[in-house]
C-alpha atoms as a PDB file:
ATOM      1  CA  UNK A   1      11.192 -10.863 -18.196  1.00  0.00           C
ATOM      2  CA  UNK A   2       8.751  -8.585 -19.659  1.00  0.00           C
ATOM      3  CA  UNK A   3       7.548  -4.817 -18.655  1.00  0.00           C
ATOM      4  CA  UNK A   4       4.693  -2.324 -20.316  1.00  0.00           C
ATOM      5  CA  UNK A   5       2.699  -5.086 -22.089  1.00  0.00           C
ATOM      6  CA  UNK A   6       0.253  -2.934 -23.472  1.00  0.00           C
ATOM      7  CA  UNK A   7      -1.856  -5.183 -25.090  1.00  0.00           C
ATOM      8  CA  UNK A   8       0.639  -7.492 -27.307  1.00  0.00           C
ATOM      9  CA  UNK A   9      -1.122 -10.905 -26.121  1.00  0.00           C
ATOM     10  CA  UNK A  10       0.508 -12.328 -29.587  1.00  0.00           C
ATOM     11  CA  UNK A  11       4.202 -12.507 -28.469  1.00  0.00           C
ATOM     12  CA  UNK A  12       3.064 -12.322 -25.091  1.00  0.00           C
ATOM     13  CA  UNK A  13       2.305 -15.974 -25.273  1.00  0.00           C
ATOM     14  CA  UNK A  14       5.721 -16.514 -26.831  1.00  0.00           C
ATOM     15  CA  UNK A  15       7.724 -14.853 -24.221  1.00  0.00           C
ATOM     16  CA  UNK A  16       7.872 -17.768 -21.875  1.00  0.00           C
ATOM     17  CA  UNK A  17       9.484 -20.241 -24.870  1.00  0.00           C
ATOM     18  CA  UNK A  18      12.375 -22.002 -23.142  1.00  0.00           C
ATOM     19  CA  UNK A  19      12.470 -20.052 -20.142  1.00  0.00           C
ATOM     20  CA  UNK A  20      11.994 -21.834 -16.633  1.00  0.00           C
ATOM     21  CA  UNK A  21       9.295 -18.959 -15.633  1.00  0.00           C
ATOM     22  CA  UNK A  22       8.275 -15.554 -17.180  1.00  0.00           C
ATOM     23  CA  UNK A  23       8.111 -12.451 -15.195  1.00  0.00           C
ATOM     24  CA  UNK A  24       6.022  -9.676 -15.785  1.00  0.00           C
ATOM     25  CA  UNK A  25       6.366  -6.417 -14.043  1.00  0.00           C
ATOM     26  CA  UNK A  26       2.834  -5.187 -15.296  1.00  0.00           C
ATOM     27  CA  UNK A  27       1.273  -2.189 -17.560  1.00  0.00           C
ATOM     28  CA  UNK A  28      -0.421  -4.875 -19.267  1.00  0.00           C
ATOM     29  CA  UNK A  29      -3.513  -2.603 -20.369  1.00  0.00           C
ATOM     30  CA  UNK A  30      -3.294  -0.279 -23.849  1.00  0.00           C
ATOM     31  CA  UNK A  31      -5.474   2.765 -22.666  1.00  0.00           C
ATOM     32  CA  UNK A  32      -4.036   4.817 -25.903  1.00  0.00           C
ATOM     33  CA  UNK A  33      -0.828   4.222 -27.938  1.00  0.00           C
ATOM     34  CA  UNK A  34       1.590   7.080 -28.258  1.00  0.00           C
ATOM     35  CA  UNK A  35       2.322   5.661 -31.227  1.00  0.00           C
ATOM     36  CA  UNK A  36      -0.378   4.480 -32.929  1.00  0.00           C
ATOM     37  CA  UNK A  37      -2.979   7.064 -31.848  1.00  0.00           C
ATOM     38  CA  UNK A  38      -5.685   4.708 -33.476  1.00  0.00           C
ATOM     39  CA  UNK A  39      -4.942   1.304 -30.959  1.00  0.00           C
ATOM     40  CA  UNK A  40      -6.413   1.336 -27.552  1.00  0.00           C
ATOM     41  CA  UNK A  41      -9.352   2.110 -25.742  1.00  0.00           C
ATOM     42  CA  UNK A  42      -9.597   6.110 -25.610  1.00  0.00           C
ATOM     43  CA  UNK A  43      -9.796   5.899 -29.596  1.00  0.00           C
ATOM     44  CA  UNK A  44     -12.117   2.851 -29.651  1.00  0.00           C
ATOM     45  CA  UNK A  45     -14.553   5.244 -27.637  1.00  0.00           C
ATOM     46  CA  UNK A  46     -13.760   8.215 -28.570  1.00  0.00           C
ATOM     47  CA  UNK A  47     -12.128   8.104 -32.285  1.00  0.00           C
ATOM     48  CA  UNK A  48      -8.783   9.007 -33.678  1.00  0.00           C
ATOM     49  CA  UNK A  49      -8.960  12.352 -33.855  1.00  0.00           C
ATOM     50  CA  UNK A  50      -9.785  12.798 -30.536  1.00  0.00           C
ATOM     51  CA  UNK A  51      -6.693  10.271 -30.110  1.00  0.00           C
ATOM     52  CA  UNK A  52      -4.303  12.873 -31.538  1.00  0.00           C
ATOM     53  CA  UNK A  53      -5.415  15.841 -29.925  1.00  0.00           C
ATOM     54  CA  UNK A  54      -4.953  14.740 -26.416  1.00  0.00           C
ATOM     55  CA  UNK A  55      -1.350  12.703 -26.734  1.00  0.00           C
ATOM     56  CA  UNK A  56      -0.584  16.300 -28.340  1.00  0.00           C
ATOM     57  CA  UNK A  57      -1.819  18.285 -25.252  1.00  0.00           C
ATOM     58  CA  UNK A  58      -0.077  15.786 -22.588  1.00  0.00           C
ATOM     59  CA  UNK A  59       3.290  15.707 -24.847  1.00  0.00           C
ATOM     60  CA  UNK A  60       3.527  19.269 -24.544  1.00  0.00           C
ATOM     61  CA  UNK A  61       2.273  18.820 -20.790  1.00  0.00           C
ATOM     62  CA  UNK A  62      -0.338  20.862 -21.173  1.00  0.00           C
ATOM     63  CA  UNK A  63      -2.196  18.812 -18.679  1.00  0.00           C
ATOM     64  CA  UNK A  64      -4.850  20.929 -17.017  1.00  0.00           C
ATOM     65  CA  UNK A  65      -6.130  21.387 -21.121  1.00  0.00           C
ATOM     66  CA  UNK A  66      -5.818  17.074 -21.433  1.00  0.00           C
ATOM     67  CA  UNK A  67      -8.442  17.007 -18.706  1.00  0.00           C
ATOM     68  CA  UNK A  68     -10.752  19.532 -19.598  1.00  0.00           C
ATOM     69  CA  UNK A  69     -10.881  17.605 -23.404  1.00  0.00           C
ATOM     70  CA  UNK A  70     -11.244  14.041 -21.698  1.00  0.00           C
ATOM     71  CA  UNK A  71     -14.213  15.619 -19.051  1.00  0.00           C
ATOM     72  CA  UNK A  72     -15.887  16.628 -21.680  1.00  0.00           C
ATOM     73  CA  UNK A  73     -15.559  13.467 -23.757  1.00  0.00           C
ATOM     74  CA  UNK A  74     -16.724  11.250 -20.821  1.00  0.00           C
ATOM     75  CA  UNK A  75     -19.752  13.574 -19.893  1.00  0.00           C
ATOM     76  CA  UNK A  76     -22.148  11.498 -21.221  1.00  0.00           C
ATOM     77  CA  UNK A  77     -20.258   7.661 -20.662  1.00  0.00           C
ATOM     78  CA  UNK A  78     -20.520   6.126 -17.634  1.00  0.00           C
ATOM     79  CA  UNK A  79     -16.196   6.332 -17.141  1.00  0.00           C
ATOM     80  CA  UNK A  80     -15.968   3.657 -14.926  1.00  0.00           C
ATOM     81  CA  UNK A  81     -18.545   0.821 -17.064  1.00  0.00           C
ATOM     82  CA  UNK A  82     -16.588   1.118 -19.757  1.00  0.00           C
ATOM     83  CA  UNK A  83     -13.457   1.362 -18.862  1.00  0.00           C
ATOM     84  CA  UNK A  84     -14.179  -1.767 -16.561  1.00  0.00           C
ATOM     85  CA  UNK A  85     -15.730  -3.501 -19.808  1.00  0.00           C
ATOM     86  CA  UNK A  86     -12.507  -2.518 -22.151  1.00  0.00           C
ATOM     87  CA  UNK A  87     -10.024  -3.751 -19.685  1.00  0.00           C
ATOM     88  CA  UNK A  88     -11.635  -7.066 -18.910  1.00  0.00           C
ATOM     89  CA  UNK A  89     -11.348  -7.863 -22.647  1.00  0.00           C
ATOM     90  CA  UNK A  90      -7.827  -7.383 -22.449  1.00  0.00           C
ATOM     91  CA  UNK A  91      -7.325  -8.805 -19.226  1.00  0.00           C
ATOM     92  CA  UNK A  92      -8.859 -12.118 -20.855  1.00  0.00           C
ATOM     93  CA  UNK A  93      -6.674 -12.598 -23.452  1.00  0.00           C
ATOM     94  CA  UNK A  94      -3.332 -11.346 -22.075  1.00  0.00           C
ATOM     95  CA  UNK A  95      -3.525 -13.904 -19.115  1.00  0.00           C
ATOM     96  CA  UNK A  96      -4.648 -16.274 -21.198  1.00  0.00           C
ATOM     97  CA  UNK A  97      -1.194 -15.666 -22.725  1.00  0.00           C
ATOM     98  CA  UNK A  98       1.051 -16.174 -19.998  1.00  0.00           C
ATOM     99  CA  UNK A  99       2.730 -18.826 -19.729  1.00  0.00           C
ATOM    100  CA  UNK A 100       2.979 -21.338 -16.467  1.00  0.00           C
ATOM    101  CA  UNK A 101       4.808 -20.337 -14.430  1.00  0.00           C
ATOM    102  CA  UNK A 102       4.351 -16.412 -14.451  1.00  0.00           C
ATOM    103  CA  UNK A 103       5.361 -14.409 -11.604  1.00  0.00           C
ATOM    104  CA  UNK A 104       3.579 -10.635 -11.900  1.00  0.00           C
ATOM    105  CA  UNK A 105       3.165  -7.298 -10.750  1.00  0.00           C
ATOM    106  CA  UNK A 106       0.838  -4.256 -11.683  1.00  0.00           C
ATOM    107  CA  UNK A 107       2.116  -1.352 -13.492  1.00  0.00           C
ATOM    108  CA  UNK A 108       0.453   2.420 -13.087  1.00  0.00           C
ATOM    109  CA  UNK A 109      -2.105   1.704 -15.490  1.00  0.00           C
ATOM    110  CA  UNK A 110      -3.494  -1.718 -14.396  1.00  0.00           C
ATOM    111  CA  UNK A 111      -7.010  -2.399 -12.249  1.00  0.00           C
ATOM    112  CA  UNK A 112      -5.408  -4.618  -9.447  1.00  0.00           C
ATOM    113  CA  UNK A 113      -8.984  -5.448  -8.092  1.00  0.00           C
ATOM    114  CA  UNK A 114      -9.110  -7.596 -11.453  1.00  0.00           C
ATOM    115  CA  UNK A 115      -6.121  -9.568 -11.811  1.00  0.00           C
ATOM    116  CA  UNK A 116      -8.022 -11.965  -9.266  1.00  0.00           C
ATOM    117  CA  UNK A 117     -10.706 -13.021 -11.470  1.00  0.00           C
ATOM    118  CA  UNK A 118      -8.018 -13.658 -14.320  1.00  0.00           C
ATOM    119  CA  UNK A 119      -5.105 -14.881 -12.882  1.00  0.00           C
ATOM    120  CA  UNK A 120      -4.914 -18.843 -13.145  1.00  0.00           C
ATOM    121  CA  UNK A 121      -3.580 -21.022 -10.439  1.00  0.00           C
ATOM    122  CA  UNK A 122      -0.071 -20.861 -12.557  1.00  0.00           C
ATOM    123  CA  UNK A 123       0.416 -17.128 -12.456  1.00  0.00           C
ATOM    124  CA  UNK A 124       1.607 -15.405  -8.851  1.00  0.00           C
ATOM    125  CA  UNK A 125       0.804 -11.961  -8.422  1.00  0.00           C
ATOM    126  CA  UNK A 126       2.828 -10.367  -5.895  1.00  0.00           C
ATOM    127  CA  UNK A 127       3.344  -6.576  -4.569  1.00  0.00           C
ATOM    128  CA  UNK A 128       5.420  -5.661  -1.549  1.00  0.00           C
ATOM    129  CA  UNK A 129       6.010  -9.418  -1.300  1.00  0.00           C
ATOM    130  CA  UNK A 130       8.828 -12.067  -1.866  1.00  0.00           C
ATOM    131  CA  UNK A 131       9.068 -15.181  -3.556  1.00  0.00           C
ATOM    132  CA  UNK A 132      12.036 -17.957  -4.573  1.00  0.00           C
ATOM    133  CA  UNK A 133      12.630 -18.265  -8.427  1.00  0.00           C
ATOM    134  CA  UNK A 134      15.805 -21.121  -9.145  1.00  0.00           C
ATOM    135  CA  UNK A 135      17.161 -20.647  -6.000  1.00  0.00           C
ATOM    136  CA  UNK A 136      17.121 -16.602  -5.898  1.00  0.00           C
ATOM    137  CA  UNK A 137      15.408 -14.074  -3.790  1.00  0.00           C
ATOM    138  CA  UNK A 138      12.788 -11.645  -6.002  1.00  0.00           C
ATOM    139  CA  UNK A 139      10.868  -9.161  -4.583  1.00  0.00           C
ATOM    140  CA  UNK A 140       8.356  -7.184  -6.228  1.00  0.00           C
ATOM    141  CA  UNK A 141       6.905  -3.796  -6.245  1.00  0.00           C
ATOM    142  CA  UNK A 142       3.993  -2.890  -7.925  1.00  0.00           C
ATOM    143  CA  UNK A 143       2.029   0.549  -8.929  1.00  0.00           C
ATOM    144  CA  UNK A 144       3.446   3.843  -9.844  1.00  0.00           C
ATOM    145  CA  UNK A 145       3.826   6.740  -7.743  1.00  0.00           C
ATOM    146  CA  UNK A 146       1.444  10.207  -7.885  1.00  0.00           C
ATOM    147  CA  UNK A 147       1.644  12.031 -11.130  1.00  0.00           C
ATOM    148  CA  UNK A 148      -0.465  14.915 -13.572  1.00  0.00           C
ATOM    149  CA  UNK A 149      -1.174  11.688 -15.764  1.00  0.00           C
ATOM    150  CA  UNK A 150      -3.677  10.276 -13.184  1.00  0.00           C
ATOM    151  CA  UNK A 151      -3.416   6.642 -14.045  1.00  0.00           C
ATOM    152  CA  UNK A 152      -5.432   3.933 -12.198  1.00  0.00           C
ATOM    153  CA  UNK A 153      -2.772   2.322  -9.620  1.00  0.00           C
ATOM    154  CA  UNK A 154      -1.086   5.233  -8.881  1.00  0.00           C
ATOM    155  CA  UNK A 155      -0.071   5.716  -4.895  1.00  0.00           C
ATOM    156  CA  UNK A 156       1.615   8.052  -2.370  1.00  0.00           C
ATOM    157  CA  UNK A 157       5.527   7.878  -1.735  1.00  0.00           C
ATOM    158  CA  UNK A 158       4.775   6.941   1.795  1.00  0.00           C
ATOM    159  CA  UNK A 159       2.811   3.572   0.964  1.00  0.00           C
ATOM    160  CA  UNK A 160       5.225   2.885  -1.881  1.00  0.00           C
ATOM    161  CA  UNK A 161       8.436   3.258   0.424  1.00  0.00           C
ATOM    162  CA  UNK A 162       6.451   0.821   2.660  1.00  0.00           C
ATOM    163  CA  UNK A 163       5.876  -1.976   0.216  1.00  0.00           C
ATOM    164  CA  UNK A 164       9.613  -1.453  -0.610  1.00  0.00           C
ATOM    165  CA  UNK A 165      11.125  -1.766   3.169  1.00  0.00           C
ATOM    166  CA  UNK A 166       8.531  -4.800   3.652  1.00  0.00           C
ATOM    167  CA  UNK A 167      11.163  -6.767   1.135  1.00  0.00           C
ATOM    168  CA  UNK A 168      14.210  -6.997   3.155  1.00  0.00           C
ATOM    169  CA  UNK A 169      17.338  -8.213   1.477  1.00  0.00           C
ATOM    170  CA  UNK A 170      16.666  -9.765  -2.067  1.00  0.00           C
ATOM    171  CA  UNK A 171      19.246 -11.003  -4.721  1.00  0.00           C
ATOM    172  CA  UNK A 172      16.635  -9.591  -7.877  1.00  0.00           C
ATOM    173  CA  UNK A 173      14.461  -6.366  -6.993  1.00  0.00           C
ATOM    174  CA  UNK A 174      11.684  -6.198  -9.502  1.00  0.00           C
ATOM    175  CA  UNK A 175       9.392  -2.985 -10.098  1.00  0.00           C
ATOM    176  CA  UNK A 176       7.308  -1.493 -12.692  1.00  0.00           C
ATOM    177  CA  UNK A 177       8.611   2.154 -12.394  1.00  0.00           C
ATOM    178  CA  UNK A 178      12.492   2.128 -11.999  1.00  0.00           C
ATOM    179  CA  UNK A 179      14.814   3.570  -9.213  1.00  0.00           C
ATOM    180  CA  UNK A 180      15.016   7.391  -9.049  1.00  0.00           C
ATOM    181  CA  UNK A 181      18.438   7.896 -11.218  1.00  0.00           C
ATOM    182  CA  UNK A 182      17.960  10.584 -13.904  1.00  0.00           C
ATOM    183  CA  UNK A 183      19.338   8.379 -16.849  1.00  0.00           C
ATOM    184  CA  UNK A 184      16.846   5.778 -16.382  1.00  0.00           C
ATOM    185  CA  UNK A 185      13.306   7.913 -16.077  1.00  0.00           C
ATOM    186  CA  UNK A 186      14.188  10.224 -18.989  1.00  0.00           C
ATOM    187  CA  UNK A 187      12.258   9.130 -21.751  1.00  0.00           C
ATOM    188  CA  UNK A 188      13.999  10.346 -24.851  1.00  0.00           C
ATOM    189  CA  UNK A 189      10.965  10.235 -27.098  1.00  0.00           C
ATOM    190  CA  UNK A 190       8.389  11.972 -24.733  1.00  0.00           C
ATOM    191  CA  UNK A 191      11.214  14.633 -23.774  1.00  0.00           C
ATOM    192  CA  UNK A 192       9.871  13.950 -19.988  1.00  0.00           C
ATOM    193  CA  UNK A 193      11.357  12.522 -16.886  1.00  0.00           C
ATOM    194  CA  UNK A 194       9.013  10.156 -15.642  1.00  0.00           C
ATOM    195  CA  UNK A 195       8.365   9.502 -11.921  1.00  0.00           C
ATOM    196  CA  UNK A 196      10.735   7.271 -10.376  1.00  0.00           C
ATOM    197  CA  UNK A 197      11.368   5.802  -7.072  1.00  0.00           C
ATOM    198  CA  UNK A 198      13.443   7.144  -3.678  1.00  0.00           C
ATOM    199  CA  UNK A 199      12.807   4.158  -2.006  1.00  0.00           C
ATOM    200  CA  UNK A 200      13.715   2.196  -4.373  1.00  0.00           C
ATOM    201  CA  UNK A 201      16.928   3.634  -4.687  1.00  0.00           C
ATOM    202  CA  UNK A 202      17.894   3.645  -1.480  1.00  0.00           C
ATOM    203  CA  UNK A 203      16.889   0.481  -0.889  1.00  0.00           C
ATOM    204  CA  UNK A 204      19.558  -0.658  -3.838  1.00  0.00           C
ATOM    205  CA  UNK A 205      22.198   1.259  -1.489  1.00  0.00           C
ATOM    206  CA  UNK A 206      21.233   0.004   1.613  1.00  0.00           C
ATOM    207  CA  UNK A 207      20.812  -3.765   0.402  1.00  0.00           C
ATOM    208  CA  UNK A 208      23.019  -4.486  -2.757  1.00  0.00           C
ATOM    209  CA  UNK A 209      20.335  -6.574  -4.915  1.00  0.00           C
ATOM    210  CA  UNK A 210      22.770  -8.105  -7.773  1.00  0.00           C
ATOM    211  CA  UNK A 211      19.973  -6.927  -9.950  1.00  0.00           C
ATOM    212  CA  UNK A 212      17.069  -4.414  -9.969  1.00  0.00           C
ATOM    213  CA  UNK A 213      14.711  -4.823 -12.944  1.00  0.00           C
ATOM    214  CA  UNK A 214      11.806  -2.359 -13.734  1.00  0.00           C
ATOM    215  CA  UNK A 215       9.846  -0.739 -16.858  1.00  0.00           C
ATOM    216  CA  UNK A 216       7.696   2.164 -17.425  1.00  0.00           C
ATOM    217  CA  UNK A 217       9.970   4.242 -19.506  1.00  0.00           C
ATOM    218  CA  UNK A 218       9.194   3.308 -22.796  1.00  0.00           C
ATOM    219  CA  UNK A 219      12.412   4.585 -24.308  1.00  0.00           C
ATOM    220  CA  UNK A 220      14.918   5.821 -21.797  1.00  0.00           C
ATOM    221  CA  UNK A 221      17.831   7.576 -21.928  1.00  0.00           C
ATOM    222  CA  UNK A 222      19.951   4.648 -20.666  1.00  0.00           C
ATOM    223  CA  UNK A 223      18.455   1.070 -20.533  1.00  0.00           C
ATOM    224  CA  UNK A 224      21.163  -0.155 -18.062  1.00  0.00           C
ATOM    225  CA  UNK A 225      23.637   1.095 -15.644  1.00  0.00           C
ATOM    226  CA  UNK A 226      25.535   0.088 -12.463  1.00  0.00           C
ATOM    227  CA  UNK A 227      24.227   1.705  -9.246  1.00  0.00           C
ATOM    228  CA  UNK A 228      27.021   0.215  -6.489  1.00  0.00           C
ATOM    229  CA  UNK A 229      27.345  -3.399  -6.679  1.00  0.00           C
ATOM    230  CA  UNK A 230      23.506  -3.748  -8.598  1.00  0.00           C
ATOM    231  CA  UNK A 231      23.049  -4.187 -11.800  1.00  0.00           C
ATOM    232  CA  UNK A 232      19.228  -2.108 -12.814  1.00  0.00           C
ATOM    233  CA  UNK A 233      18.138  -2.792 -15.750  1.00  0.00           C
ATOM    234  CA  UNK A 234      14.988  -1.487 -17.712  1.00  0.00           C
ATOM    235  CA  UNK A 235      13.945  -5.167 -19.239  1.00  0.00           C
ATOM    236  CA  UNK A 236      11.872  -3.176 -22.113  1.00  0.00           C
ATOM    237  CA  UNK A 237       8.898  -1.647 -24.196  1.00  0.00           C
ATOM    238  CA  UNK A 238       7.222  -4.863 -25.022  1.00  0.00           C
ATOM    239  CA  UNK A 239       4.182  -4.133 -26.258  1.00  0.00           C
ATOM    240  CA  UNK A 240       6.752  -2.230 -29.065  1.00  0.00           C
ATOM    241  CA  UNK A 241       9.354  -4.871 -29.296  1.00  0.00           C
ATOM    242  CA  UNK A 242       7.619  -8.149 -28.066  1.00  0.00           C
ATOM    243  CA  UNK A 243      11.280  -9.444 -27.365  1.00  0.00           C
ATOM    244  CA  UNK A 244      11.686 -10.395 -23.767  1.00  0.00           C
ATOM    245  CA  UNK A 245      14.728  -9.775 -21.711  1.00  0.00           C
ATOM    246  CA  UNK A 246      16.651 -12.691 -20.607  1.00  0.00           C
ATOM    247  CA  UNK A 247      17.932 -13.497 -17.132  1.00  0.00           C
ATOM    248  CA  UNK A 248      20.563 -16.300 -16.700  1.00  0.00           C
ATOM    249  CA  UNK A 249      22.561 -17.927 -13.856  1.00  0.00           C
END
């Protein structure tokens, strides 16, 4: 089980070893690393510097400043050419990567109408749809939900809470962005809480998955906790760790 990708095709293709399938519950682009301001495709266009300025305007959420720098950086680059370009290079070699079987969702910052054109006959993509994994119920929700940040596949709480209720029952809920519970989209490193999910939540009430499994916060407050009977679990920064987490029965 692997979340927030980011680019790390090299232990990508590891992640499956000795595992009966791999999921992945998306973010598999690297638009800019918060980390490494020089990785990614803002600073392949645009340069380092440039890298540095705006992670410093969005950490300190000065967002309305992070656009006006990035508008003026794109003036004269056709935005949507080369971000296209960028992300099927990366698309190409991360799917490449996964292992058969993969089961897979998008994250905020992925191009779903790709993942067609790259996703081999052994990888399932699934959103607001349900599939049998060793005898167990998943379900999977993709996307993220409407935020300042503006990423790619991000969508209103009305069509998310849809794609949620169109799951039913399931023993494992799986979803890129986790449950609305304050401990799990605090990000301790960004000093933020990041969007997280009604639906989602109340759909772990209502039904009693024994697990719900999600990503998106790179480095939460608290990386597992008991909500009722479900166990939710935030399987990991992978592109930063490039350890999978492990789900046995």
């Amino acid at each position: 089980m692997v979340s927030d990708v980011h680019g790390n095709a090299r232990d990508l293709a590891r992640a499956g070893d000795g595992a009966d399938a791999l999921v992945c519950l998306g973010d598999l682009v690297l638009f800019l690393d918060y980390a490494d301001h020089s990785r990614g495709i803002f600073p392949d266009l645009f340069g380092r510097e440039n890298a540095d300025l705006i992670v410093e305007l969005r950490t300190a959420r000065r967002f309305e400043e992070a656009r006006e720098l990035a508008r003026g950086l794109w003036a004269d680059v056709d935005r949507f050419a080369a971000i296209e370009k960028a992300v099927r290079k990366q698309y190409a070699e991360l799917f490449a990567a996964f292992p058969v079987p993969t089961y897979a969702t998008y994250g905020n910052v992925d191009l779903p109408k790709l993942w067609p054109e790259y996703a081999g006959p052994g990888t399932t993509v699934l959103d607001g749809e349900r599939v049998e994994i060793g005898g167990r119920v998943f379900g999977f929700v993709g996307g993220g939900l409407r935020t300042p940040m503006r990423t790619p596949y991000e969508i209103d709480d009305e069509e998310y809470a849809a794609k949620v209720e169109a799951l039913g029952e399931v023993d494992v809920l799986c979803s890129h962005i986790p449950p609305e519970v304050p401990e799990l989209v605090y990000d301790t490193v960004a000093r933020r809480f990041e969007r997280g999910s009604r639906a989602l939540l109340a759909a772990i009430r209502r039904t009693r998955p024994r697990y719900a499994l999600f990503g998106h916060v790179h480095q939460p407050q608290v990386q597992r906790m008991r909500v009722g009977a479900t166990e939710c679990v935030n399987v990991g920064h992978f592109a930063a760790s490039g350890r999978p987490w492990a789900m046995e029965w």
